[in-house]
PDB file of N, CA and C in Angstrom:
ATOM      1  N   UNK A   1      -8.211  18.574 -17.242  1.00  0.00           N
ATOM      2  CA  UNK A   1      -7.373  19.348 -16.342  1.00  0.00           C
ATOM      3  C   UNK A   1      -5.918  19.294 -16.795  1.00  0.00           C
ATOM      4  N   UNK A   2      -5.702  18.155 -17.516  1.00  0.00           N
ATOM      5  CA  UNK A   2      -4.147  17.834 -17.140  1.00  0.00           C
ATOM      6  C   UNK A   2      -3.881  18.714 -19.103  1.00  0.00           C
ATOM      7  N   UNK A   3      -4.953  19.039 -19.999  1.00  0.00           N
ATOM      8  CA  UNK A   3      -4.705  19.550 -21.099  1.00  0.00           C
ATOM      9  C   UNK A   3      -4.328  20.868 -20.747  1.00  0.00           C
ATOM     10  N   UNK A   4      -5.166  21.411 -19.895  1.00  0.00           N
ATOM     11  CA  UNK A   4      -5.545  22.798 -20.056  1.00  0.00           C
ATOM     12  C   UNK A   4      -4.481  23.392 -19.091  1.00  0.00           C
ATOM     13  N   UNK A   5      -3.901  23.083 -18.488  1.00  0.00           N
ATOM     14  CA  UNK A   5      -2.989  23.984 -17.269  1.00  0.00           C
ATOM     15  C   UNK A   5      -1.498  23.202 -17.655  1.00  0.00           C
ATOM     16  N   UNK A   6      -0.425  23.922 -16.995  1.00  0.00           N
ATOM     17  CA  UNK A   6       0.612  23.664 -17.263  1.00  0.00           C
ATOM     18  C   UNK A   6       1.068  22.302 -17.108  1.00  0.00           C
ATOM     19  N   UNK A   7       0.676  20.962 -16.505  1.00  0.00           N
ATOM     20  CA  UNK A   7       1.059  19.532 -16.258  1.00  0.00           C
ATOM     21  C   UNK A   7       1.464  19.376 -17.610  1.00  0.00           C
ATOM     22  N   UNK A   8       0.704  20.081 -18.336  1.00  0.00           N
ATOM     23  CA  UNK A   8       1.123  19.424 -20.119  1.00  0.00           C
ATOM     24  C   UNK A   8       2.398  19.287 -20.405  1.00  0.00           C
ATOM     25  N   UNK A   9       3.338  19.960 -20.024  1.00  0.00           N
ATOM     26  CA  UNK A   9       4.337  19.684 -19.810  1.00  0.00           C
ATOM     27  C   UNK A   9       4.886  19.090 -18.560  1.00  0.00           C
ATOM     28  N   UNK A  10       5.526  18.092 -19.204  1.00  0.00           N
ATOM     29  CA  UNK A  10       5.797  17.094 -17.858  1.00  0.00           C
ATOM     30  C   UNK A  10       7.065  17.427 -16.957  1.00  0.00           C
ATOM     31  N   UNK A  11       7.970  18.721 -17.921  1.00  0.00           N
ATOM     32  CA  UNK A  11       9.154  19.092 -17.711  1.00  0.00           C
ATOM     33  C   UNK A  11       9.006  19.969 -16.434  1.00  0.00           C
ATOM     34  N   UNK A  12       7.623  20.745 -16.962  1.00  0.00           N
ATOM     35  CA  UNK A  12       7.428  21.939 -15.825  1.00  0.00           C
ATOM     36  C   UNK A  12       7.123  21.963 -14.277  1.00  0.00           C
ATOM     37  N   UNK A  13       7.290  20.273 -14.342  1.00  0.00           N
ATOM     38  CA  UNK A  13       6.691  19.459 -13.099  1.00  0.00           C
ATOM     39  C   UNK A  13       5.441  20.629 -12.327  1.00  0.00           C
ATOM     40  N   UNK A  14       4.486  20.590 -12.822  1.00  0.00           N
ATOM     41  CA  UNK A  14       3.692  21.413 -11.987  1.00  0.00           C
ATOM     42  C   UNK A  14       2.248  20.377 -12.008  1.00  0.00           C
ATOM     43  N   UNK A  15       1.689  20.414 -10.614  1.00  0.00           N
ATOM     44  CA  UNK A  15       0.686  19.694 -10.671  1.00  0.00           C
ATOM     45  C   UNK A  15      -0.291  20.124  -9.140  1.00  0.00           C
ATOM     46  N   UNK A  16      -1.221  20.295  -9.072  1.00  0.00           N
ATOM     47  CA  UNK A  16      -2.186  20.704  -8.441  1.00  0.00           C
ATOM     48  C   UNK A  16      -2.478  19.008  -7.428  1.00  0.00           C
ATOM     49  N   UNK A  17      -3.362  19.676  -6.178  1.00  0.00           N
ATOM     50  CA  UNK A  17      -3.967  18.400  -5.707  1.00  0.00           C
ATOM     51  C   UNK A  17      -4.600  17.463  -6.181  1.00  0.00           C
ATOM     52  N   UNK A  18      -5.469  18.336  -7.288  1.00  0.00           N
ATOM     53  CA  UNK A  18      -6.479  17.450  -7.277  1.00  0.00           C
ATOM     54  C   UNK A  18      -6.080  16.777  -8.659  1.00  0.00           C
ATOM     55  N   UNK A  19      -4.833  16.946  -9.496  1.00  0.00           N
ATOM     56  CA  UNK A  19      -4.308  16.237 -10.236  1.00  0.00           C
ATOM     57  C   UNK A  19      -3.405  15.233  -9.767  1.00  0.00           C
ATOM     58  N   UNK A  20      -3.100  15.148  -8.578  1.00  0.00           N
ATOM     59  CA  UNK A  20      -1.951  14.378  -7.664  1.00  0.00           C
ATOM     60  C   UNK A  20      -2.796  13.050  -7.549  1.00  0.00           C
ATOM     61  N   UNK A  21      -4.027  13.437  -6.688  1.00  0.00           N
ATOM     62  CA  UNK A  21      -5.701  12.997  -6.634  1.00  0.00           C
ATOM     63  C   UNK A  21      -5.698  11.821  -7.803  1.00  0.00           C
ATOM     64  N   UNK A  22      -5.907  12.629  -8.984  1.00  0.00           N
ATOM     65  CA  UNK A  22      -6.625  11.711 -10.004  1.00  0.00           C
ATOM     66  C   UNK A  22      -5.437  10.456 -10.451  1.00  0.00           C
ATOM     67  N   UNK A  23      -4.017  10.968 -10.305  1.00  0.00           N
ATOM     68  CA  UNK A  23      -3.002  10.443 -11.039  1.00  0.00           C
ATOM     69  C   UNK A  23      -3.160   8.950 -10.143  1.00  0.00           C
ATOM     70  N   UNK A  24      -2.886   9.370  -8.872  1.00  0.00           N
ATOM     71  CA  UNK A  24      -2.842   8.081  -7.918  1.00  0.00           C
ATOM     72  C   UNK A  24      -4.144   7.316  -7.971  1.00  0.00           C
ATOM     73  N   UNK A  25      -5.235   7.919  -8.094  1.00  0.00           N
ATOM     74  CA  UNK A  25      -6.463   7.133  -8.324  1.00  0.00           C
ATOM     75  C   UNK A  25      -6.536   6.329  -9.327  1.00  0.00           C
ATOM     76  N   UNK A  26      -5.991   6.657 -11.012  1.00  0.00           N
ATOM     77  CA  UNK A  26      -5.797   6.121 -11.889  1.00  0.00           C
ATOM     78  C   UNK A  26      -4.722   5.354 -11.994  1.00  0.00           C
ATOM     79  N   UNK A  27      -3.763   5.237 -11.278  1.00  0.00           N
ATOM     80  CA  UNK A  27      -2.892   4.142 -10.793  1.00  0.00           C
ATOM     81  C   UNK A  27      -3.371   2.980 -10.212  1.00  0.00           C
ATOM     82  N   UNK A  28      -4.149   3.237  -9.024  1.00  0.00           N
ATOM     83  CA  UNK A  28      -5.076   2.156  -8.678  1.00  0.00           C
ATOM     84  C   UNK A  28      -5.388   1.295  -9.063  1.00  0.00           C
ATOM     85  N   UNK A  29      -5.862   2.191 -10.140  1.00  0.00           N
ATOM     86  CA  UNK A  29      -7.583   1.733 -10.721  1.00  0.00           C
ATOM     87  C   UNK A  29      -6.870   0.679 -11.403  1.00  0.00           C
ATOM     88  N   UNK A  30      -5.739   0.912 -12.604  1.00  0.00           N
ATOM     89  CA  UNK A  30      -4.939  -0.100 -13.115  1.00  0.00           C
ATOM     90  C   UNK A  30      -4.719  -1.064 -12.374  1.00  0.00           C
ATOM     91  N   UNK A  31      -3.834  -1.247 -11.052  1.00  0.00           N
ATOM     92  CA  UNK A  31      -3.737  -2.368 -10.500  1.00  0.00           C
ATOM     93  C   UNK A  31      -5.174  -3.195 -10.262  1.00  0.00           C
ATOM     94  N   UNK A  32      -6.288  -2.590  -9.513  1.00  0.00           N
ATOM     95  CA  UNK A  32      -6.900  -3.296  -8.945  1.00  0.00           C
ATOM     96  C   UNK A  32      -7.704  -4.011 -10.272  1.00  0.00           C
ATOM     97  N   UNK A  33      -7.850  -3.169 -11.799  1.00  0.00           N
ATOM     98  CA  UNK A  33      -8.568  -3.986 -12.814  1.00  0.00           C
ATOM     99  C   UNK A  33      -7.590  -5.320 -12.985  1.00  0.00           C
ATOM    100  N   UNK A  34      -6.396  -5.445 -12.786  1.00  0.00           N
ATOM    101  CA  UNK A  34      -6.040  -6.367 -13.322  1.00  0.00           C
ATOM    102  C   UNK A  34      -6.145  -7.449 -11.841  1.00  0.00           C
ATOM    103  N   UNK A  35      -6.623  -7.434 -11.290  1.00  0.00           N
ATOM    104  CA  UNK A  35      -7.170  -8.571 -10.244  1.00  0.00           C
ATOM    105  C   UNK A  35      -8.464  -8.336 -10.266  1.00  0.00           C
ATOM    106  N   UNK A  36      -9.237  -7.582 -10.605  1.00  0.00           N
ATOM    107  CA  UNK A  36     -10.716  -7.858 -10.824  1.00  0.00           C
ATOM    108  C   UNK A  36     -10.910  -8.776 -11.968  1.00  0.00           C
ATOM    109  N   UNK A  37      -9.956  -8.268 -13.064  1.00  0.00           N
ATOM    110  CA  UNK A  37     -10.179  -8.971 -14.313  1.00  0.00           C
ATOM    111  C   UNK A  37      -9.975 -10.815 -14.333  1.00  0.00           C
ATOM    112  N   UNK A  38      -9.036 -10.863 -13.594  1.00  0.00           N
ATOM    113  CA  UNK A  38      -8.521 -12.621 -13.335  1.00  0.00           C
ATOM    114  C   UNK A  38      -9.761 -13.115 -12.699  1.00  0.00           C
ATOM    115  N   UNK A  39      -9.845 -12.453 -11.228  1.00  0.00           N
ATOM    116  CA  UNK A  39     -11.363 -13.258 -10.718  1.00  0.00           C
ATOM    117  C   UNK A  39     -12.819 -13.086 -11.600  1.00  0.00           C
ATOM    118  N   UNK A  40     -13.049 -12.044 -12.179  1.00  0.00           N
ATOM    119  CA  UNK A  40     -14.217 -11.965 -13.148  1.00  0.00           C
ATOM    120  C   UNK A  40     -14.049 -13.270 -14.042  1.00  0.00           C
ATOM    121  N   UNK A  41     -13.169 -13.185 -14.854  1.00  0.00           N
ATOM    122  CA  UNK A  41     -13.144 -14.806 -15.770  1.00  0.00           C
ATOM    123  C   UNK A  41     -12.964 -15.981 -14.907  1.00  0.00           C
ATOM    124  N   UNK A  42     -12.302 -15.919 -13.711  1.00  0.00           N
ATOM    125  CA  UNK A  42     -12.993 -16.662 -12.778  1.00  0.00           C
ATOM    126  C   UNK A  42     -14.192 -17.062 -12.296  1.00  0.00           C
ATOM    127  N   UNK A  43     -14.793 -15.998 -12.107  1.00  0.00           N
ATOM    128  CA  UNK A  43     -16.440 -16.438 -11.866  1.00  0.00           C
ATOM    129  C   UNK A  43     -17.388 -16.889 -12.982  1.00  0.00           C
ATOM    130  N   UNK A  44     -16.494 -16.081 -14.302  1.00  0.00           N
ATOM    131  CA  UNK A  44     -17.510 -16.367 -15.314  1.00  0.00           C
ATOM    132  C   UNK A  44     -17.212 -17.856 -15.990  1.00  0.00           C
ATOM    133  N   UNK A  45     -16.368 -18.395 -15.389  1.00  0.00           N
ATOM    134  CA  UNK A  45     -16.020 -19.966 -15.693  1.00  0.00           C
ATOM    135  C   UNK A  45     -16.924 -21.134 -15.321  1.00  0.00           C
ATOM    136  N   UNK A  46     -17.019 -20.412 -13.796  1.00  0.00           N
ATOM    137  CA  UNK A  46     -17.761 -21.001 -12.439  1.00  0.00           C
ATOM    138  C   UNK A  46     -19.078 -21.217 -12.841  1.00  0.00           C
ATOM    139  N   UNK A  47     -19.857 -19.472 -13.390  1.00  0.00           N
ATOM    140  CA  UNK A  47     -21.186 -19.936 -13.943  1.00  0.00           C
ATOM    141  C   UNK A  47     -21.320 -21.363 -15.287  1.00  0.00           C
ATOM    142  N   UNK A  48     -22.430 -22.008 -14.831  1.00  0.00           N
ATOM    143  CA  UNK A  48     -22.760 -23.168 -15.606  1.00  0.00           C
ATOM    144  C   UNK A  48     -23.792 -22.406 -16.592  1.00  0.00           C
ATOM    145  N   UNK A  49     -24.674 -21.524 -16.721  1.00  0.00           N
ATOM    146  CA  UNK A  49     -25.714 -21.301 -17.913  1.00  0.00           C
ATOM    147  C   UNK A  49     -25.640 -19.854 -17.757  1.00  0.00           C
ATOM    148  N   UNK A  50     -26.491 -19.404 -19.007  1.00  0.00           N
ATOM    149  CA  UNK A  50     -26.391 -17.510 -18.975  1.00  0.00           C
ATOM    150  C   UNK A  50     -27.530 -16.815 -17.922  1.00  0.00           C
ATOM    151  N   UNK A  51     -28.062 -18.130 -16.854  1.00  0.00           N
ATOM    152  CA  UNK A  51     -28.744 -17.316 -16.015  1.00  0.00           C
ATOM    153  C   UNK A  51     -28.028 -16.620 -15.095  1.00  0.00           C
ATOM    154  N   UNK A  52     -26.875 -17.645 -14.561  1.00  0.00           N
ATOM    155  CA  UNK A  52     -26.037 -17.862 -13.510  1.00  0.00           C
ATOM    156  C   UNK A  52     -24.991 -16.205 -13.712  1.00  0.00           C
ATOM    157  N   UNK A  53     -25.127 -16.230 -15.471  1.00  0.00           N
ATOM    158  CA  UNK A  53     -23.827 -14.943 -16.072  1.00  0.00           C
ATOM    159  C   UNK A  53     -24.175 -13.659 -15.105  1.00  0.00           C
ATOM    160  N   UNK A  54     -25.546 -13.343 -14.913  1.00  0.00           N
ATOM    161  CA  UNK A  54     -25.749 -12.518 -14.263  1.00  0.00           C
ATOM    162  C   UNK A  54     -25.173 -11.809 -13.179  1.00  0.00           C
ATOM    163  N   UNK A  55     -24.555 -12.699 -12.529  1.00  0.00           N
ATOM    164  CA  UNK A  55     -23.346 -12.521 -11.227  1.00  0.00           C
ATOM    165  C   UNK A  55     -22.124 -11.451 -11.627  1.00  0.00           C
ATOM    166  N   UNK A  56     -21.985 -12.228 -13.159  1.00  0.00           N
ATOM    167  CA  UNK A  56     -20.861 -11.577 -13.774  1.00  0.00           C
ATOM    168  C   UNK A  56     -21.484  -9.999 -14.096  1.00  0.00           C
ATOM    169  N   UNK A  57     -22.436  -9.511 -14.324  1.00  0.00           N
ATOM    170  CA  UNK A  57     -22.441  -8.130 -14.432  1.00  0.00           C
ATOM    171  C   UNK A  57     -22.911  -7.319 -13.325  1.00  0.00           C
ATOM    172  N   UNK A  58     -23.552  -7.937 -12.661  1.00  0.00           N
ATOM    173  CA  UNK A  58     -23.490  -7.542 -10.685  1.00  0.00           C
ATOM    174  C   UNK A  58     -22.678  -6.933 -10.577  1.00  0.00           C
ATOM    175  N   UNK A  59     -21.519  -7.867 -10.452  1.00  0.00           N
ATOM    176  CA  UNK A  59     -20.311  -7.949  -9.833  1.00  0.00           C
ATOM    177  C   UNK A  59     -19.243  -6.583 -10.455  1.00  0.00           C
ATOM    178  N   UNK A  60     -19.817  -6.753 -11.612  1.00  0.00           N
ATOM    179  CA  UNK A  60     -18.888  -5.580 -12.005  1.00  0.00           C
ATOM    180  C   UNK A  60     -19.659  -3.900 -12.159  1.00  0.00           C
ATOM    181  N   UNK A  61     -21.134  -4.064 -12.211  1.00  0.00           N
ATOM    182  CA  UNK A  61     -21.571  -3.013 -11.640  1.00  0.00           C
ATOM    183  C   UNK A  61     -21.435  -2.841  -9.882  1.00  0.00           C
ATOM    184  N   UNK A  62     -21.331  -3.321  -9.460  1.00  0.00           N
ATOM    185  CA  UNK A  62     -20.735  -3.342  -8.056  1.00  0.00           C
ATOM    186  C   UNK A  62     -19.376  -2.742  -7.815  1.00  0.00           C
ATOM    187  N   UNK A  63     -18.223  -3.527  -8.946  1.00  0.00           N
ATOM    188  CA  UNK A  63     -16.659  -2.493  -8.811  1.00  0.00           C
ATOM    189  C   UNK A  63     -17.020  -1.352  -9.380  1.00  0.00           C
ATOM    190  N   UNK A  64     -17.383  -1.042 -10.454  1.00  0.00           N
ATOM    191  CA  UNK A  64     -17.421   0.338 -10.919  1.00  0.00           C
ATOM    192  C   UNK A  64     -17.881   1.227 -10.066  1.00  0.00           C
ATOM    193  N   UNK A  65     -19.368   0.815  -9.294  1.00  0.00           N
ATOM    194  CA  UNK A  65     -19.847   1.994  -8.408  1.00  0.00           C
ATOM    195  C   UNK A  65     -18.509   2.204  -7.372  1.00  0.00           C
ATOM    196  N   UNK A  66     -18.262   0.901  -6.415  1.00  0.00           N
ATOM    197  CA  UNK A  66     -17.209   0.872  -5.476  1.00  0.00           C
ATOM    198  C   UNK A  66     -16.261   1.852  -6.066  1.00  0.00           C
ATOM    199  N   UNK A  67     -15.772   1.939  -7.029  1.00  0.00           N
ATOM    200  CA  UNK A  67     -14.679   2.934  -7.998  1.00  0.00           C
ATOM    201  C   UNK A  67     -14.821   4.259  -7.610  1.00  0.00           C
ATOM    202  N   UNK A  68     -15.858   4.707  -8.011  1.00  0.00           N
ATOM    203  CA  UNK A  68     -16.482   5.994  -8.164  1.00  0.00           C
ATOM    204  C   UNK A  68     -16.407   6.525  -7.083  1.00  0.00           C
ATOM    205  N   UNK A  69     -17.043   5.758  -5.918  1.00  0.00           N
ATOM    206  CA  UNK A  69     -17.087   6.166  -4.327  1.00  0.00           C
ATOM    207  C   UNK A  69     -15.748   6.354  -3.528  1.00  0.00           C
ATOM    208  N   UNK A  70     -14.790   5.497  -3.855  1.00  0.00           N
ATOM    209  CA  UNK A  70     -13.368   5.648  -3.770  1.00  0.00           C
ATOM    210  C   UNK A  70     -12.881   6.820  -4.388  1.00  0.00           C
ATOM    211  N   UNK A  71     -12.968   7.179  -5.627  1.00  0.00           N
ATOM    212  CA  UNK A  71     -12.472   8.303  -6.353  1.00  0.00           C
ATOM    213  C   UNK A  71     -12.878   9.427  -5.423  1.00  0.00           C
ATOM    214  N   UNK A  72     -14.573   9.622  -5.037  1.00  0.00           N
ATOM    215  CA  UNK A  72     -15.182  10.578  -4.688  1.00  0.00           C
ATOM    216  C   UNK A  72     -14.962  10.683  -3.188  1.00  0.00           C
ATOM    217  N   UNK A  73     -14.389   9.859  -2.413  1.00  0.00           N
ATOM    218  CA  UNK A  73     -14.334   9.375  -1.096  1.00  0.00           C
ATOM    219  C   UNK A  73     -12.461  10.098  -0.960  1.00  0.00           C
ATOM    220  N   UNK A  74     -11.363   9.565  -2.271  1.00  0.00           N
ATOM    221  CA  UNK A  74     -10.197  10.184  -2.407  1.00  0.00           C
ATOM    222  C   UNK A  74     -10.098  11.476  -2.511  1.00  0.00           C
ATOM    223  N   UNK A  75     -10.713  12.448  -2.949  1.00  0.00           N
ATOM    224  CA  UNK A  75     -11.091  13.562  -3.285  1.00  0.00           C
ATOM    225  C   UNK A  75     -11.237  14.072  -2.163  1.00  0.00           C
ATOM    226  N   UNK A  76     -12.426  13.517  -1.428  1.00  0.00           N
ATOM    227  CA  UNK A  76     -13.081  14.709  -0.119  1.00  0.00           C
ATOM    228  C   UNK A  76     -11.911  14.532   0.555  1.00  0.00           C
ATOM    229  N   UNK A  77     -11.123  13.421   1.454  1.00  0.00           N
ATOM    230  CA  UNK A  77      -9.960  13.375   2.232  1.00  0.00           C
ATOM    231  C   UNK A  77      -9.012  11.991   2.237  1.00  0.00           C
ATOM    232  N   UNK A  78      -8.063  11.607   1.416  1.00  0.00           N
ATOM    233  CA  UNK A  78      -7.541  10.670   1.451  1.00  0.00           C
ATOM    234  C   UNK A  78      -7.280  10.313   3.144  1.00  0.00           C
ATOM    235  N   UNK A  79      -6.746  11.165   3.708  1.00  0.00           N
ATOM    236  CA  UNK A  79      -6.541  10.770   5.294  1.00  0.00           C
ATOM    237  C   UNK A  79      -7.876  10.257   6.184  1.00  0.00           C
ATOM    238  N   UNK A  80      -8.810  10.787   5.681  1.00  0.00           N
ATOM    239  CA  UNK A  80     -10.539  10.255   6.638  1.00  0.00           C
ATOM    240  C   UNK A  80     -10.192   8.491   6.359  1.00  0.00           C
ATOM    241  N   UNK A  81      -9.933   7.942   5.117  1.00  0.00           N
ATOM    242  CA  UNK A  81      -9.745   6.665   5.210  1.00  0.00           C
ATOM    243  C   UNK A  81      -8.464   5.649   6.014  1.00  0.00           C
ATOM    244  N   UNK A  82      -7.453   6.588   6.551  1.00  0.00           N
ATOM    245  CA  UNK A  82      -6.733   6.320   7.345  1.00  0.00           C
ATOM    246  C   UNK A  82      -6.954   6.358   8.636  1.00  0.00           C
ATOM    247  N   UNK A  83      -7.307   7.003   9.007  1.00  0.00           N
ATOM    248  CA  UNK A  83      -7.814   7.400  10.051  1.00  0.00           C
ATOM    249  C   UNK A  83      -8.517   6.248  11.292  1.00  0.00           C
ATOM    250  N   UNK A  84      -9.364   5.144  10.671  1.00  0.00           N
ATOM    251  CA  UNK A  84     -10.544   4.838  10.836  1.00  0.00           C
ATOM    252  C   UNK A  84      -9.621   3.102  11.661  1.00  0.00           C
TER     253      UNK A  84
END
């Protein structure tokens, strides 16, 4: 989106919702990896053998979906999550 329409220029300040959408989502996403990332090597400390590691990819198939649903959840109405 952000190739193909005018945002490409950053001068032209032009930007659509659903690029407003993705920008702030991908802002997020930065902060919240870097506190997922500290507690992940956290937990993966915690595990004692590579049965235990398992937690560790749970856990992060767990944020990624959580991600997605947020993205897709930001999209339909950032305000429905205020709301509540």
């Amino acid at each position: 989106e952000w190739l193909t329409s005018l945002a490409f220029d950053s001068l032209a300040r032009f930007e659509t919702r659903r690029l407003r959408v993705n920008q702030r989502y991908l802002r997020n996403t930065v902060e919240q990896i870097l506190v997922f990332g500290v507690s992940l090597f956290g937990l993966a400390a915690y595990c004692a053998d590579g049965a235990e590691m398992r937690a560790v990819v749970v856990t992060t198939v767990v944020w990624i979906v959580a991600r997605v649903a947020f993205w897709l959840g930001y999209h339909r109405s950032a305000a429905l999550w205020c709301s509540a």
